[in-house]
N, C-alpha and C. Protein backbone atom coordinates (compact mmCIF):
# COMPACT_ATOMS: atom_id res chain seq x y z
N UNK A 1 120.12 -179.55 17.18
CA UNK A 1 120.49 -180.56 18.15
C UNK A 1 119.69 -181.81 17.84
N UNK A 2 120.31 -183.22 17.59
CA UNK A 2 119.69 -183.71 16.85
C UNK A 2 118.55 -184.80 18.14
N UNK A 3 118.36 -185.70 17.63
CA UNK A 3 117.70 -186.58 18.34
C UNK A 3 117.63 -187.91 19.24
N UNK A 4 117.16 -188.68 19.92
CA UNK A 4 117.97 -190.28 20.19
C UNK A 4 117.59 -190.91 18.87
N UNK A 5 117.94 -192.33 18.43
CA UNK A 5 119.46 -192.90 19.46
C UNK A 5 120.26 -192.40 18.16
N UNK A 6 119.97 -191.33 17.39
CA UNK A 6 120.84 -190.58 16.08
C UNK A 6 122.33 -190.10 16.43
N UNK A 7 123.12 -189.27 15.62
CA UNK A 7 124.18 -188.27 16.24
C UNK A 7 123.68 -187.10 14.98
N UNK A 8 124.80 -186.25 15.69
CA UNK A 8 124.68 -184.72 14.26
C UNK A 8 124.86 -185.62 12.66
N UNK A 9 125.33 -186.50 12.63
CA UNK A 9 125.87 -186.92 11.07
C UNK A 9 124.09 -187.09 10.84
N UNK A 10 123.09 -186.72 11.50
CA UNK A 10 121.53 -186.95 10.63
C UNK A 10 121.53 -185.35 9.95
N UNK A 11 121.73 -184.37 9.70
CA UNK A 11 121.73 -183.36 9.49
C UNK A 11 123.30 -182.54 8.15
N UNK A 12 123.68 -183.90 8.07
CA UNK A 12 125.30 -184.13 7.00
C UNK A 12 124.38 -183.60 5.05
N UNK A 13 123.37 -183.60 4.97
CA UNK A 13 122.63 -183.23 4.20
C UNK A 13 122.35 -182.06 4.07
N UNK A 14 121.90 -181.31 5.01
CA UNK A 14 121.17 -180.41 5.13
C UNK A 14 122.42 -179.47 5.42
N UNK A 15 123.32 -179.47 6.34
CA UNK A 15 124.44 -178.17 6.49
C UNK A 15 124.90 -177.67 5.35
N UNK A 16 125.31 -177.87 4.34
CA UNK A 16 125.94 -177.57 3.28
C UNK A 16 125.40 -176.90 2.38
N UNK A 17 123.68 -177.16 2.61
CA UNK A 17 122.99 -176.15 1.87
C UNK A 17 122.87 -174.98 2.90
N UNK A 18 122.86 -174.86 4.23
CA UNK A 18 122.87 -174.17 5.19
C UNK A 18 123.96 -173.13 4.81
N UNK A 19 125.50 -173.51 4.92
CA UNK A 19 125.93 -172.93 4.75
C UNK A 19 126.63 -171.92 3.75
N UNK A 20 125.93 -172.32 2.57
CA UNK A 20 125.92 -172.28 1.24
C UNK A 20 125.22 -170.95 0.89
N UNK A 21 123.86 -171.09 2.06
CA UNK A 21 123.80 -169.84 2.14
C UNK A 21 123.94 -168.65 2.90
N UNK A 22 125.01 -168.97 3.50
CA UNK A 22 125.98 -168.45 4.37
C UNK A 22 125.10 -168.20 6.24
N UNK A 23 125.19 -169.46 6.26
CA UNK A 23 124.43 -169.61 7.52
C UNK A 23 125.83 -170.42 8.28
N UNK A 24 126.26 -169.77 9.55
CA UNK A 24 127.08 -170.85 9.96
C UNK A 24 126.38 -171.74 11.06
N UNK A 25 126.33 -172.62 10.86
CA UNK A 25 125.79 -174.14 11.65
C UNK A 25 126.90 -174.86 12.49
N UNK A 26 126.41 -174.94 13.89
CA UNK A 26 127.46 -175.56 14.52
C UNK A 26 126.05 -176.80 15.21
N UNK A 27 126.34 -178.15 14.76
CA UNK A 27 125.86 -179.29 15.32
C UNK A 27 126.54 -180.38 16.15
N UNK A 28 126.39 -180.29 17.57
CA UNK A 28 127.04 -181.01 18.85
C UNK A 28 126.61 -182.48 18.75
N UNK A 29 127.39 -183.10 18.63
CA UNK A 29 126.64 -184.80 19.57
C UNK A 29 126.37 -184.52 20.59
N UNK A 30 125.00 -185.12 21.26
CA UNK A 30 125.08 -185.26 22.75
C UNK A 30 126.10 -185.61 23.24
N UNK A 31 126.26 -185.68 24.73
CA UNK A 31 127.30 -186.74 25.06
C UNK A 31 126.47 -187.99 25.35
N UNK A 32 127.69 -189.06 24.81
CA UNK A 32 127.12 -190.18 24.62
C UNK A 32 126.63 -190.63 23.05
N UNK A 33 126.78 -189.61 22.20
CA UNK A 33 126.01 -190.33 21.10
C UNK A 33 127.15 -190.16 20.16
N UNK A 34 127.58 -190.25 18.63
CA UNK A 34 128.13 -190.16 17.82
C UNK A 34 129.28 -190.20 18.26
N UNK A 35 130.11 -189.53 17.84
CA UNK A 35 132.05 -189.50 18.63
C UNK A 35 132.15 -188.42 19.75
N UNK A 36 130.85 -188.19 20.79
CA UNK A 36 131.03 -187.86 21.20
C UNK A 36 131.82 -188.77 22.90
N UNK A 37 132.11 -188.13 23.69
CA UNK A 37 132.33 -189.10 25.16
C UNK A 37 131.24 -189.90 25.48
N UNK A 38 131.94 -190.98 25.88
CA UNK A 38 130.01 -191.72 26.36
C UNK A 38 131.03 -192.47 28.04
N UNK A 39 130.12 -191.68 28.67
CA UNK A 39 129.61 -192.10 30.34
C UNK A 39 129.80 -193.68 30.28
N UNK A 40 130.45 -194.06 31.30
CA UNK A 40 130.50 -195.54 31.77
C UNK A 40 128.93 -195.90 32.31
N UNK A 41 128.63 -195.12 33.49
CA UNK A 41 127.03 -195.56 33.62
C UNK A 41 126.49 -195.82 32.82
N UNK A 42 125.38 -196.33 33.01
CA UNK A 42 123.56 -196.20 32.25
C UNK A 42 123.24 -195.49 32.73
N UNK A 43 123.28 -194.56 34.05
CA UNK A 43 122.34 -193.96 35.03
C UNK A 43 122.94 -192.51 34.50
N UNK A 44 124.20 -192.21 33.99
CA UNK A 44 124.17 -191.11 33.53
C UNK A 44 123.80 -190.84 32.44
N UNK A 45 123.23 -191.27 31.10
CA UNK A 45 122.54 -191.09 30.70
C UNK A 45 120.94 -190.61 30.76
N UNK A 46 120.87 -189.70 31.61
CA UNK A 46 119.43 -188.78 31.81
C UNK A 46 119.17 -187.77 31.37
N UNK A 47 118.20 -187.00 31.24
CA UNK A 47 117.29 -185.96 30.78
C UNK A 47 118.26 -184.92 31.13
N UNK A 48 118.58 -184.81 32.28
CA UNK A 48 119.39 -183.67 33.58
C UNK A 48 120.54 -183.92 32.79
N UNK A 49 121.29 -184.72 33.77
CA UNK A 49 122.99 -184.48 32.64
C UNK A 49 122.76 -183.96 31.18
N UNK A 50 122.34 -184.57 30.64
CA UNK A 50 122.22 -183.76 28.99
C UNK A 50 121.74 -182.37 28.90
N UNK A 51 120.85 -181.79 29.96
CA UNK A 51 120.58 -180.31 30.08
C UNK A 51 121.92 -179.68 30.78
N UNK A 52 122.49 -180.93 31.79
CA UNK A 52 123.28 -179.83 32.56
C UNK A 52 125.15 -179.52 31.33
N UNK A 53 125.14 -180.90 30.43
CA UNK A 53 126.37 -180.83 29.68
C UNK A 53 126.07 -179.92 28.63
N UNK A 54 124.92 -179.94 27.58
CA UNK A 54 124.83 -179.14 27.09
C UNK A 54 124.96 -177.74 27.46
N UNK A 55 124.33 -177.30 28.50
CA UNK A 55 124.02 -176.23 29.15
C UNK A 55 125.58 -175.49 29.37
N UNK A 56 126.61 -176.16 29.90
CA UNK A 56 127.92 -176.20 29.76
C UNK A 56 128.41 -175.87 28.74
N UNK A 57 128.53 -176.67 27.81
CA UNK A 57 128.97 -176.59 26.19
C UNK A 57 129.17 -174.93 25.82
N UNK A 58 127.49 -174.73 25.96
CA UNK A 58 126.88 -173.84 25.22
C UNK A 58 127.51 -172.60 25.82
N UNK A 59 127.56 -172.48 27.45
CA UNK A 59 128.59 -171.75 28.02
C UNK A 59 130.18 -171.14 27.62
N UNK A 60 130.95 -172.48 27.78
CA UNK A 60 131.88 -172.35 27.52
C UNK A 60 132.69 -172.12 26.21
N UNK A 61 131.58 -171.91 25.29
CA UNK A 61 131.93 -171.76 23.88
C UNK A 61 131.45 -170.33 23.50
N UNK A 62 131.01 -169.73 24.89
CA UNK A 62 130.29 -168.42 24.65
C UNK A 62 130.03 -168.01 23.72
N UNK A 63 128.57 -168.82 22.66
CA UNK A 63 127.77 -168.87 21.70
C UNK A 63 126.51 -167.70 21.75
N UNK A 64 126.58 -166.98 20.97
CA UNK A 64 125.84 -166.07 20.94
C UNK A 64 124.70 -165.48 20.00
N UNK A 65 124.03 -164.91 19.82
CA UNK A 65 123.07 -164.64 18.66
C UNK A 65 122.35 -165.68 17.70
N UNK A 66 122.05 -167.51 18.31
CA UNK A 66 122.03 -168.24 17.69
C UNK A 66 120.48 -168.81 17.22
N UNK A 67 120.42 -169.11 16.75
CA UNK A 67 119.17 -169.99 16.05
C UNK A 67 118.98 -171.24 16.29
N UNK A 68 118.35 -172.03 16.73
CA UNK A 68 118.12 -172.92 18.34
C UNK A 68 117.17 -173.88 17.01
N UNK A 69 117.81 -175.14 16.46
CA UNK A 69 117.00 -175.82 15.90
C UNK A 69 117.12 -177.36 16.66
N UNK A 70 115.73 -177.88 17.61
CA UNK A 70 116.38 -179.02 18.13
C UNK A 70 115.04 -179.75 17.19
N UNK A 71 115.55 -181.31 17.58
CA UNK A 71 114.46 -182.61 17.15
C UNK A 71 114.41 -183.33 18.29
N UNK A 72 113.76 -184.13 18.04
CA UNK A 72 113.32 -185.06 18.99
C UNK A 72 113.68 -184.71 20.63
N UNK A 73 114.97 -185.67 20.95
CA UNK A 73 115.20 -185.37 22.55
C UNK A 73 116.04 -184.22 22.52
N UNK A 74 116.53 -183.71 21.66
CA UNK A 74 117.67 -182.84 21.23
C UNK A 74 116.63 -181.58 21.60
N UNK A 75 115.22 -181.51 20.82
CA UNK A 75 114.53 -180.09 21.43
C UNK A 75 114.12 -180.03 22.73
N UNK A 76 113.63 -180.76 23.34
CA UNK A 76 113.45 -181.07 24.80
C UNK A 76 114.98 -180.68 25.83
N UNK A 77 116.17 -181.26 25.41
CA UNK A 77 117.19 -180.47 26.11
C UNK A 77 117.66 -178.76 25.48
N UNK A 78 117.31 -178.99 24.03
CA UNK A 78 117.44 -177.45 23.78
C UNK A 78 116.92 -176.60 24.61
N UNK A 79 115.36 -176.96 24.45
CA UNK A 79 114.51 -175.98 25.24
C UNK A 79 114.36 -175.46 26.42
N UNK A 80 115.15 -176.71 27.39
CA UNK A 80 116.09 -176.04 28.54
C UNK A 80 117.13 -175.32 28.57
N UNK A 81 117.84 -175.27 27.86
CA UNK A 81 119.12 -174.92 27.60
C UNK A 81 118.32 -172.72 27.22
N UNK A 82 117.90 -173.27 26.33
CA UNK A 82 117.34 -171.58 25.71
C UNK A 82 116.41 -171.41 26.89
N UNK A 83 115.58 -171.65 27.86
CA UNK A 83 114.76 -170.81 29.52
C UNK A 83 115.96 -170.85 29.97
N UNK A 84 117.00 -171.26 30.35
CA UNK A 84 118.01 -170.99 31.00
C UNK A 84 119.28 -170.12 30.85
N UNK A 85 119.11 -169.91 29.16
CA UNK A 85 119.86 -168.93 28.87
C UNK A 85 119.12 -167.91 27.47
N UNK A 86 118.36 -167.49 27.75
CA UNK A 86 117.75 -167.22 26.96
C UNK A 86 118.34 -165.97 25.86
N UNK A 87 119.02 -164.96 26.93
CA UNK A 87 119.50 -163.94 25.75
C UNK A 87 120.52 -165.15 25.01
N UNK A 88 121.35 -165.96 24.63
CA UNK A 88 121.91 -166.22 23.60
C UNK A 88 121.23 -166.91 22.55
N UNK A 89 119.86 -166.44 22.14
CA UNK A 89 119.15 -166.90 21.10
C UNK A 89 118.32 -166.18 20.53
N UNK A 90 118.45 -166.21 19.57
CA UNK A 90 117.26 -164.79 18.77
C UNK A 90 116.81 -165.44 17.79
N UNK A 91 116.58 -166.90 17.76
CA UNK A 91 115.08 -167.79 17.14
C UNK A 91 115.20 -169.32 17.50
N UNK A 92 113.97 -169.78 17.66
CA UNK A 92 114.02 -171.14 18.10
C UNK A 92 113.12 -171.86 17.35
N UNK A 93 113.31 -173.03 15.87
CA UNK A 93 112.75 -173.61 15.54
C UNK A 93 112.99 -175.23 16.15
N UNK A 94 111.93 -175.98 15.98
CA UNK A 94 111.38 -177.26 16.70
C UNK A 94 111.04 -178.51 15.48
N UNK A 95 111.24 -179.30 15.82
CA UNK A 95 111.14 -180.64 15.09
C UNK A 95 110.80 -182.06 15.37
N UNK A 96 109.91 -182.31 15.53
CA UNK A 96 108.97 -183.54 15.98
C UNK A 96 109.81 -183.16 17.47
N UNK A 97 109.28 -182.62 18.14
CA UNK A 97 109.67 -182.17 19.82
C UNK A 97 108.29 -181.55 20.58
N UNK A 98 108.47 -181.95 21.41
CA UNK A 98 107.49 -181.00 22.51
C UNK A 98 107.94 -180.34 23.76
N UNK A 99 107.16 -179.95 24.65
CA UNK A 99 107.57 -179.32 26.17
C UNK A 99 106.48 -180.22 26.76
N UNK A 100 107.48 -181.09 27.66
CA UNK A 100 106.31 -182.17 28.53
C UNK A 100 106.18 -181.12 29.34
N UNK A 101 104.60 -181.57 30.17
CA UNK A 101 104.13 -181.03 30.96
C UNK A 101 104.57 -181.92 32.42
N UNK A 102 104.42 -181.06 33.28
CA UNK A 102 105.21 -181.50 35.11
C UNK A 102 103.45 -180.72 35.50
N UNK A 103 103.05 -181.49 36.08
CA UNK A 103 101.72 -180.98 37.34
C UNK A 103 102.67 -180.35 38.55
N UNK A 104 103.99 -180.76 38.76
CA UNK A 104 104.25 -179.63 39.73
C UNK A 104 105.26 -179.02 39.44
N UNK A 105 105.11 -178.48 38.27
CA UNK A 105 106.05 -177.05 37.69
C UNK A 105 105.64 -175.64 38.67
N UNK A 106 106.92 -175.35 39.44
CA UNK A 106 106.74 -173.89 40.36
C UNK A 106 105.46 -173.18 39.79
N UNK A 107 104.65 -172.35 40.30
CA UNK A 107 104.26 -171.41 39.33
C UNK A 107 105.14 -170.18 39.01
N UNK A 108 106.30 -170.15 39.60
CA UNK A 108 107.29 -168.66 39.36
C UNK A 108 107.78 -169.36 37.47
N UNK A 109 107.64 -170.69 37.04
CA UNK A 109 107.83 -171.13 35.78
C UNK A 109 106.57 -170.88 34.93
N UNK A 110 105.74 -171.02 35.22
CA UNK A 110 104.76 -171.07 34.66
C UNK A 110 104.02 -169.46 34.68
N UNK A 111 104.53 -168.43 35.41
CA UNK A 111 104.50 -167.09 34.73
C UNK A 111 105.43 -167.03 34.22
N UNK A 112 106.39 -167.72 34.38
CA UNK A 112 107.84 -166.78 33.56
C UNK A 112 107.29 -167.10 31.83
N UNK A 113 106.99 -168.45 32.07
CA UNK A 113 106.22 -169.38 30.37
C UNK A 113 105.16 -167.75 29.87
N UNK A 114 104.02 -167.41 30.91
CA UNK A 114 103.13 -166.52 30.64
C UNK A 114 103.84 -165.12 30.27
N UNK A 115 104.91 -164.96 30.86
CA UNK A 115 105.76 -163.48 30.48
C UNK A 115 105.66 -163.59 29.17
N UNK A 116 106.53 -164.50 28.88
CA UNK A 116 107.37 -164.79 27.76
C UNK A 116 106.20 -164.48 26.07
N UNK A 117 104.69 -165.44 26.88
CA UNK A 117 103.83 -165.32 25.24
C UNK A 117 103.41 -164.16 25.81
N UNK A 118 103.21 -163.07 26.21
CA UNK A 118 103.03 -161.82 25.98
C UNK A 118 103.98 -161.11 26.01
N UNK A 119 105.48 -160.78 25.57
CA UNK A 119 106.13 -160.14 25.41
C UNK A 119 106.15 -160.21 24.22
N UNK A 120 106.89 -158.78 23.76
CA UNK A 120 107.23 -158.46 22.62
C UNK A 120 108.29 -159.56 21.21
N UNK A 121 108.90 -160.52 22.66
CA UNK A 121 109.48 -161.43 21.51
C UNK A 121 108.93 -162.72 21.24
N UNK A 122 108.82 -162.74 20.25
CA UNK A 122 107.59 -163.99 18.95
C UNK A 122 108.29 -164.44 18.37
N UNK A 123 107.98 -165.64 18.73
CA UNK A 123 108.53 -166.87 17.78
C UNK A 123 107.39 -167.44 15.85
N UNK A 124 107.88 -166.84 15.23
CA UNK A 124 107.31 -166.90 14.03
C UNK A 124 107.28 -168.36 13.63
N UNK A 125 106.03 -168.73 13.43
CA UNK A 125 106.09 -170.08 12.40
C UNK A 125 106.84 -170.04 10.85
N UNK A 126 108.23 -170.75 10.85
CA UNK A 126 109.00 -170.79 9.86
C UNK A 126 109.65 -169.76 9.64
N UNK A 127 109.83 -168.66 10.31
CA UNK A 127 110.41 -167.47 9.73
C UNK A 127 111.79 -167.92 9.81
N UNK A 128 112.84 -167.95 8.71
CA UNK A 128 113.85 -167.89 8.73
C UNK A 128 114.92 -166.81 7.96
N UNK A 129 115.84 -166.20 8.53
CA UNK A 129 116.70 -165.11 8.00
C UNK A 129 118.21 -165.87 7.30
N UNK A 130 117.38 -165.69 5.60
CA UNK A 130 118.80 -165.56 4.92
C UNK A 130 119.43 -165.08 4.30
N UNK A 131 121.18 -164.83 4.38
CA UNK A 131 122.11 -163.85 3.96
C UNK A 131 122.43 -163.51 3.07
């Protein structure tokens, strides 16, 4: 998922070797960016709509078993997208992205965050599976 103010065509490089080695890659425009729909507002352009359209997308395309590579603002809405749906992902690599911090994140989030690094499922630095 790529980044602002980019679209998926930043990643037109890289798929082909992706799939080459038989990785199938599916890369979304936000909405709003590349050919994707773009909102008449300015005000819909936020953090939220982009979690809540993606979040949608990702639904309605009932995507499954996937490998979660976001950048920039693209990992920041990924990374909602995967706590919110988490079984449809079985790895999540990151790219100049972070997880901002909220001082008033529930704490029912902030154990679920604590579940998560002591459970059995680990996110490997770089591990990637190819076919």
């Amino acid at each position: 998922m790529h980044g602002q103010p980019v679209w998926s065509y930043l990643y037109t490089k890289m798929i082909p070797i992706l799939t080459e080695a038989g990785i199938r890659v599916i890369a979304p425009d936000l909405v709003g960016y590349g050919k994707s729909d773009k909102p008449a507002a300015r005000e819909d352009y936020s953090y939220q709509n982009q979690v809540d359209w993606m979040g949608e997308w990702l639904k309605k395309n009932d995507f499954k078993n996937l490998t979660f590579f976001g950048q920039d603002w693209g990992g920041l809405i990924g990374l909602r997208m995967v706590a919110a749906d988490p079984d449809r992902f079985i790895k999540i690599a990151m790219g100049n992205t972070g997880l901002p911090y909220n001082p008033n994140t529930p704490q029912e989030v902030i154990d679920e965050v604590k579940a998560f690094k002591t459970s059995i499922k680990k996110l490997l630095y770089f591990q990637c599976q190819m076919k």
